[in-house]
Protein backbone atom coordinates (compact mmCIF):
# COMPACT_ATOMS: atom_id res chain seq x y z
CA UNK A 1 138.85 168.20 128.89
CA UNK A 2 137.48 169.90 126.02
CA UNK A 3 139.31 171.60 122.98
CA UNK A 4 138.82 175.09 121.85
CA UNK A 5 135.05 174.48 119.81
CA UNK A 6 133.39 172.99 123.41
CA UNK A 7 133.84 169.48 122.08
CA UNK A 8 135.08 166.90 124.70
CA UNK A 9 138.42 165.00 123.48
CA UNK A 10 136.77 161.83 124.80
CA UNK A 11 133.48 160.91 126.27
CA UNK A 12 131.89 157.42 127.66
CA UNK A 13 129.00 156.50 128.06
CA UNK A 14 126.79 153.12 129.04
CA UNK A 15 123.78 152.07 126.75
CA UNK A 16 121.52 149.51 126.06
CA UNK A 17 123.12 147.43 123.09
CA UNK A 18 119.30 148.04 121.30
CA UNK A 19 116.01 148.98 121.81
CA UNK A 20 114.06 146.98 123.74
CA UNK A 21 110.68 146.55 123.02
CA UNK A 22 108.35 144.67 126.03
CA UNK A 23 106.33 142.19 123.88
CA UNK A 24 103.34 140.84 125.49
CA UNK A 25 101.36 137.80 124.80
CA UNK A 26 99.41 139.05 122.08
CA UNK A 27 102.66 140.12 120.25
CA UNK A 28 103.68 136.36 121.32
CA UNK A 29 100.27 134.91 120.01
CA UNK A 30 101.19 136.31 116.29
CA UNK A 31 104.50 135.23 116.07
CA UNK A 32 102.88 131.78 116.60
CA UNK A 33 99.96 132.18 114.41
CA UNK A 34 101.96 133.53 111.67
CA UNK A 35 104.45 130.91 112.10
CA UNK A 36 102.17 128.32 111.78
CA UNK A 37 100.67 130.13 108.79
CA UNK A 38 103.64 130.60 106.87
CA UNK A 39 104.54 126.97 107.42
CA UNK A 40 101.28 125.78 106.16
CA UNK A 41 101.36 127.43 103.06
CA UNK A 42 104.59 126.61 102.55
CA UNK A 43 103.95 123.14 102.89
CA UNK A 44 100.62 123.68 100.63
CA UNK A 45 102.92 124.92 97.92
CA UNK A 46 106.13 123.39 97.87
CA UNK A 47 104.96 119.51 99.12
CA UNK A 48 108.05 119.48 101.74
CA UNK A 49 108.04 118.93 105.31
CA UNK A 50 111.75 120.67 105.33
CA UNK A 51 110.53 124.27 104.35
CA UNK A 52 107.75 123.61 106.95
CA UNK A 53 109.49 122.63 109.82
CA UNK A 54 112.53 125.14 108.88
CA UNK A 55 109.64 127.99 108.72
CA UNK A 56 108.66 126.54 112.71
CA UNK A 57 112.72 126.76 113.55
CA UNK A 58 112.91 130.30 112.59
CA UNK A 59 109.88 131.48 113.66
CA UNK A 60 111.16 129.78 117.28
CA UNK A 61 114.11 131.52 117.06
CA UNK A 62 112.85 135.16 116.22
CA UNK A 63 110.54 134.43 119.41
CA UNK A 64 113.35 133.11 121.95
CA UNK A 65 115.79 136.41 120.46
CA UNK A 66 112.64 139.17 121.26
CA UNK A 67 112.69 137.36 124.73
CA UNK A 68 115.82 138.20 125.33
CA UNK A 69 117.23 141.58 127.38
CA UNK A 70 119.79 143.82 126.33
CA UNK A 71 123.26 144.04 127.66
CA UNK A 72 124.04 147.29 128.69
CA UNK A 73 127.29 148.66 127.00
CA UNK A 74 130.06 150.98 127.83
CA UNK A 75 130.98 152.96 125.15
CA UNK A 76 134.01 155.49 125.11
CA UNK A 77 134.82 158.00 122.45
CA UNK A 78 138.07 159.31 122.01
CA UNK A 79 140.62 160.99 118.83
CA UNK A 80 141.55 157.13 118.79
CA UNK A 81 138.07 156.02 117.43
CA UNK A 82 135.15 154.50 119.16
CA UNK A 83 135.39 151.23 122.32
CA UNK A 84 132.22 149.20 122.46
CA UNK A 85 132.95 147.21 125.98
CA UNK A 86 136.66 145.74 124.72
CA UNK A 87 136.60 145.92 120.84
CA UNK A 88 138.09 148.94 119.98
CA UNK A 89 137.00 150.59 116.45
CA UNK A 90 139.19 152.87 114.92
CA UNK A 91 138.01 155.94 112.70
CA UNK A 92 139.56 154.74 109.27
CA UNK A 93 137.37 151.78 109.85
CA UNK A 94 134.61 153.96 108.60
CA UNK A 95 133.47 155.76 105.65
CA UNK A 96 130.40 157.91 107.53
CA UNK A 97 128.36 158.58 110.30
CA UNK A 98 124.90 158.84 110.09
CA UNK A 99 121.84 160.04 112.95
CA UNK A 100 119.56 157.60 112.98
CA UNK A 101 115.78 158.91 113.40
CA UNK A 102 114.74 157.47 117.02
CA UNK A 103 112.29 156.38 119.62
CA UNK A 104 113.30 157.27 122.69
CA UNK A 105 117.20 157.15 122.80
CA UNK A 106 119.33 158.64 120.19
CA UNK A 107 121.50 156.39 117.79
CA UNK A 108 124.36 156.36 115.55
CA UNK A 109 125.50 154.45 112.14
CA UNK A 110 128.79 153.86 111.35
CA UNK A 111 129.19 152.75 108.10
CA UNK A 112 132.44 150.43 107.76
CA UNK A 113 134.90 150.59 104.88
CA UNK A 114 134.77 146.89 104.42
CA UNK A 115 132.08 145.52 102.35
CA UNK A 116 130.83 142.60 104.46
CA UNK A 117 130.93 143.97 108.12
CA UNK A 118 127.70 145.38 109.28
CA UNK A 119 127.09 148.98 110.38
CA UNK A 120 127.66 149.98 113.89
CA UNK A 121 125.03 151.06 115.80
CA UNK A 122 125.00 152.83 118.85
CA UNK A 123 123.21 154.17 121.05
CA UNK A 124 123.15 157.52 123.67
CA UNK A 125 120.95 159.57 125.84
CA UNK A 126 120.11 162.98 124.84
CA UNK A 127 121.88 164.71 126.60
CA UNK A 128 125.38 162.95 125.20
CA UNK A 129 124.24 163.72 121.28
CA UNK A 130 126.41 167.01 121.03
CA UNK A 131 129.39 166.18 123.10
CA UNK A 132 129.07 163.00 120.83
CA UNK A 133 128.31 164.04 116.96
CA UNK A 134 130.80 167.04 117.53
CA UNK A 135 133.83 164.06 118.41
CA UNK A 136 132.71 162.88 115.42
CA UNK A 137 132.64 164.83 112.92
CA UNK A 138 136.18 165.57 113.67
CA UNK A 139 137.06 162.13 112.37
CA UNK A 140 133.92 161.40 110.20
CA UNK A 141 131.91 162.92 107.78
CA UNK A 142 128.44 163.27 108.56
CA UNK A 143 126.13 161.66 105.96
CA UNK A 144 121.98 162.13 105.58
CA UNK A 145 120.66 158.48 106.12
CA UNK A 146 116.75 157.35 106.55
CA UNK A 147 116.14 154.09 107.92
CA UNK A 148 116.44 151.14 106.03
CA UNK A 149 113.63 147.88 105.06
CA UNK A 150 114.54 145.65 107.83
CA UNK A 151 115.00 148.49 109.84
CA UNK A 152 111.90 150.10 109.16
CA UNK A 153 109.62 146.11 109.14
CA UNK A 154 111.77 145.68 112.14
CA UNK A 155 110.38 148.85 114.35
CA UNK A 156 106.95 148.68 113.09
CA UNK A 157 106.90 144.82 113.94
CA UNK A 158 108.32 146.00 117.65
CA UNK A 159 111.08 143.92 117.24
C-alpha cells in the first residue's frame, strides 16, 4: 500500500549481507606473500617473534574471512524503522542516511546516534532504491557521504 507521494508504507527485501568479491589464487598468493613480508620486517625491526607470528594470525584470518560467503538477508522497511533478519532498528536510532557510491548493487549508511555502534549498511537491487530512499527520508535526513579509508583500501584490495 502506498501513501499519497507513490512511496510504499513498507517494503522487504532479501540481500546479500556484503559484496562478495570471488578471489582467486593469485589474490590468495598475495595475501600470503605480503603476510610473510610484513612479518619479516616486523621481526627485522622490532627483534620479537610475537609481532611476527601475530602479523601470520591476522593475515590467516583476513584470508579464512574473504573465503567466506555471504548470508543472504531479509530486510523489511516500515514507519517503525528498518528489520535486518530479527534485529529490529528503529529510526531514532539514527542521525542520517547516506547512498553509498556502488558496484553492482545499491547500498545504504545509517549512521547511529550512539558513538560506538558501527554504521548500518545495507544493501538493495536497483530496482528497490526509490521505493526505499523515499521510506526514508520520511524518517531520516538524507546526508552527502563519499566512501571512507577502509572502505575505499577495502574495495580496491577486493575485499
Amino acid at each position: 500500500m502506498a501513501n499519497k507521494n507513490n512511496t510504499p508504507k513498507a517494503i522487504s527485501w532479501t540481500a546479500s549481507e556484503y559484496i562478495d568479491h570471488q578471489q582467486g589464487a593469485t589474490w590468495y598468493l598475495g595475501l600470503g606473500v605480503a603476510t610473510i613480508a610484513l612479518a619479516t620486517i616486523f621481526y627485522l625491526i622490532l627483534k620479537d617473534y610475537f609481532s611476527s607470528v601475530a602479523v601470520v594470525v591476522i593475515g590467516l584470518a583476513v584470508g579464512m574471512f574473504a573465503h567466506r560467503t555471504p548470508q543472504q538477508l531479509n530486510y523489511e522497511l516500515s514507519a517503525e524503522g528498518l528489520k535486518i533478519q530479527d534485529k529490529d532498528f528503529g529510526f531514532n536510532q539514527f542521525k542520517s542516511f547516506a547512498i553509498m557510491p556502488g558496484e553492482q548493487v545499491g547500498s545504504i549508511e545509517l549512521e547511529p546516534i550512539k558513538r560506538f555502534m558501527p554504521p548500518i549498511s545495507v544493501f538493495f537491487a536497483a530496482k528497490d532504491q526509490e521505493a526505499i530512499v523515499g521510506l526514508l527520508q520520511e524518517h531520516l535526513p538524507y546526508e552527502e557521504r563519499s566512501l571512507d579509508t577502509v572502505e575505499r583500501i577495502s574495495r580496491r584490495l577486493k575485499f
